[in-house]
C-alpha atoms as a PDB file:
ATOM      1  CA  UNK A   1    -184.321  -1.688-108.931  1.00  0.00           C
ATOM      2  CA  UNK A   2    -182.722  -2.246-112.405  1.00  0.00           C
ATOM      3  CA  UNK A   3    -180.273  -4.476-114.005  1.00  0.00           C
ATOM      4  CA  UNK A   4    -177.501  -2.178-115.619  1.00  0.00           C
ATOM      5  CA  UNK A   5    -175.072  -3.642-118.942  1.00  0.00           C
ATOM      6  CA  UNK A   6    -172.160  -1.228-119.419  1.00  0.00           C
ATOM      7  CA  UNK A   7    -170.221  -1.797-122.114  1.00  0.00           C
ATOM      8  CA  UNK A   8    -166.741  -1.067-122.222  1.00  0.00           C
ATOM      9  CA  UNK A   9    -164.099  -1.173-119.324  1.00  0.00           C
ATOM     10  CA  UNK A  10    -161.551   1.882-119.776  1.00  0.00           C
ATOM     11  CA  UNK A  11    -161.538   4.330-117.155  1.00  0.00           C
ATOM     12  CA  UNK A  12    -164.966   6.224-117.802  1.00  0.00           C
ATOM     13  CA  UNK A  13    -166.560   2.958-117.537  1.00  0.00           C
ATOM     14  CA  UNK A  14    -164.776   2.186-114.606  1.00  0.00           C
ATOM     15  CA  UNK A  15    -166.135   5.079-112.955  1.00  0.00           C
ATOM     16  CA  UNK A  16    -170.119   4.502-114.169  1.00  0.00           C
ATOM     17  CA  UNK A  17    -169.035   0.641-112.732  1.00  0.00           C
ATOM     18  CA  UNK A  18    -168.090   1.971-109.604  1.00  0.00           C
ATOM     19  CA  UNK A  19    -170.525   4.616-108.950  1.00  0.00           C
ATOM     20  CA  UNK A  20    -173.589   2.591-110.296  1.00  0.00           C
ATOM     21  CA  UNK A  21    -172.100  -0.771-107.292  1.00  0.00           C
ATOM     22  CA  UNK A  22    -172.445   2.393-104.602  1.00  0.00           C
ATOM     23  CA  UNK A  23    -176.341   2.391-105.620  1.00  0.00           C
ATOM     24  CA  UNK A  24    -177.954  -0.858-104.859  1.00  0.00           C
ATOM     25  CA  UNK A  25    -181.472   0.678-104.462  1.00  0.00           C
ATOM     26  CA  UNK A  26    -180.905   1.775-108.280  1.00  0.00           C
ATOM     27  CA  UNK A  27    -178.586  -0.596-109.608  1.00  0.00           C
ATOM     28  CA  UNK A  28    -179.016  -4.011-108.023  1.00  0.00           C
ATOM     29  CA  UNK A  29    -177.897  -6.141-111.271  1.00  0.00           C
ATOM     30  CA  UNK A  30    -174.694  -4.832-112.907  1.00  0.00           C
ATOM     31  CA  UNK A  31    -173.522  -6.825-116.070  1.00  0.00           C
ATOM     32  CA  UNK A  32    -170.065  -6.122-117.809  1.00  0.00           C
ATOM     33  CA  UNK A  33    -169.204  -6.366-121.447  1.00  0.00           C
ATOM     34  CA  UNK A  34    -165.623  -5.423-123.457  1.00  0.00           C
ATOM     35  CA  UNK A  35    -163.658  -6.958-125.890  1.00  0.00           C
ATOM     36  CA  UNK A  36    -161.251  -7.739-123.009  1.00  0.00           C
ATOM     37  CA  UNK A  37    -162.825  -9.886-120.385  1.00  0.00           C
ATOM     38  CA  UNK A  38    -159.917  -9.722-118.290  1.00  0.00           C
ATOM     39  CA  UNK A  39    -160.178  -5.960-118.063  1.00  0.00           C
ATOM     40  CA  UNK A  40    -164.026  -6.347-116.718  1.00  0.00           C
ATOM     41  CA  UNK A  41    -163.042  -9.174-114.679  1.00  0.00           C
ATOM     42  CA  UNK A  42    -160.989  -6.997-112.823  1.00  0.00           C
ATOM     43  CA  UNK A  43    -163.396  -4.401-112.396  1.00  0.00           C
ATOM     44  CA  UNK A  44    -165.469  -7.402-111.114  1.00  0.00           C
ATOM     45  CA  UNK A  45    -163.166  -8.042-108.015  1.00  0.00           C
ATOM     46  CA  UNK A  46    -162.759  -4.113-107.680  1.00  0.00           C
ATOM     47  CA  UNK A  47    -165.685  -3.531-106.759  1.00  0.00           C
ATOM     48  CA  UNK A  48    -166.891  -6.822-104.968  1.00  0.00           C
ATOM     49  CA  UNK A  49    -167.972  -9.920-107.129  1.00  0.00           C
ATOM     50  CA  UNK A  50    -171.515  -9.385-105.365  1.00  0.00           C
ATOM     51  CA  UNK A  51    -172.072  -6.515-106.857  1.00  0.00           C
ATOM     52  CA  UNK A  52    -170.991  -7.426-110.927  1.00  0.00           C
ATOM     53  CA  UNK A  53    -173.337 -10.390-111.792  1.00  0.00           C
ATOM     54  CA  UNK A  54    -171.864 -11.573-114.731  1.00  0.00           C
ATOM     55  CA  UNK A  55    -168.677 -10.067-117.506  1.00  0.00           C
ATOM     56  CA  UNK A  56    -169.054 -10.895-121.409  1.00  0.00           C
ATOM     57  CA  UNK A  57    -166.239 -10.461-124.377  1.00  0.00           C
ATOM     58  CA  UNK A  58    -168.136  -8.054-126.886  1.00  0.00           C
ATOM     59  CA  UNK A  59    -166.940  -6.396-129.634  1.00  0.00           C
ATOM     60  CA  UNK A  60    -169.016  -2.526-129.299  1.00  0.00           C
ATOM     61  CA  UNK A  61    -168.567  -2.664-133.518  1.00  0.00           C
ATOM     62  CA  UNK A  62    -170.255  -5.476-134.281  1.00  0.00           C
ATOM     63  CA  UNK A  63    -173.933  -4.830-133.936  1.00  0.00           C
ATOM     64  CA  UNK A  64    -175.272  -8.269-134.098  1.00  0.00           C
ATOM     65  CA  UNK A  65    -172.796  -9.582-131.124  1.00  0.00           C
ATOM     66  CA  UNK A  66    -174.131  -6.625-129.051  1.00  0.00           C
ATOM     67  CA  UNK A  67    -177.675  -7.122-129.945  1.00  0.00           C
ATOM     68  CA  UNK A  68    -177.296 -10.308-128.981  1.00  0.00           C
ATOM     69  CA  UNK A  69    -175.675  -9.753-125.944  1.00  0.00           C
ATOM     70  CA  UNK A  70    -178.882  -7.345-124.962  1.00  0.00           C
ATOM     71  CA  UNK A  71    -181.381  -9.967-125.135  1.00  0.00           C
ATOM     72  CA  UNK A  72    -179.150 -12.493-123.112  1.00  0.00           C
ATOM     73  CA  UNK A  73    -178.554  -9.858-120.204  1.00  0.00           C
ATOM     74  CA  UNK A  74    -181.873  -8.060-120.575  1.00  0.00           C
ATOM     75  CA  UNK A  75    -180.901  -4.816-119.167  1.00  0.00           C
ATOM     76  CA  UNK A  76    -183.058  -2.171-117.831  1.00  0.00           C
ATOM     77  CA  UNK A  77    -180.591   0.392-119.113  1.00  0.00           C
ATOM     78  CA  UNK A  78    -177.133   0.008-121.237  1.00  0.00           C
ATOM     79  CA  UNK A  79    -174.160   2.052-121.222  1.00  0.00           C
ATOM     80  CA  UNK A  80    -172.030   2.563-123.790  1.00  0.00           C
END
């Protein structure tokens, strides 16, 4: 099992989001991050508040913010 950060919540993320909560044997940790929180909140109560452990405001551009970001969240795998 792995913990999962995706990064971004327009509709291709919304689609990894959504196919990565139908995988628990893969994907048992799944961690949001945009620059609107909102927008990954809602994807949070989408797809069942179970399944989307936690949602964080980062900006993709700023490298430090997503670095650290990473080493709160410790992700297995990130998607960007």
């Amino acid at each position: 099992m792995s913990r999962v950060l995706i990064i971004g919540a327009g509709g291709v993320a919304a689609v990894t989001v959504k196919k990565c909560a139908r995988l628990p044997e893969y994907f048992d940790e799944i961690y949001l991050a945009s620059r609107t929180v909102s927008k990954c909140e809602a994807l949070q109560q989408e797809v069942g508040i179970d399944r989307v452990k936690g949602v964080f405001a980062v900006d993709a551009d700023d490298a430090k913010a997503v670095e650290a970001l990473i080493n709160e969240v410790n992700p297995d795998l990130v998607v960007n």
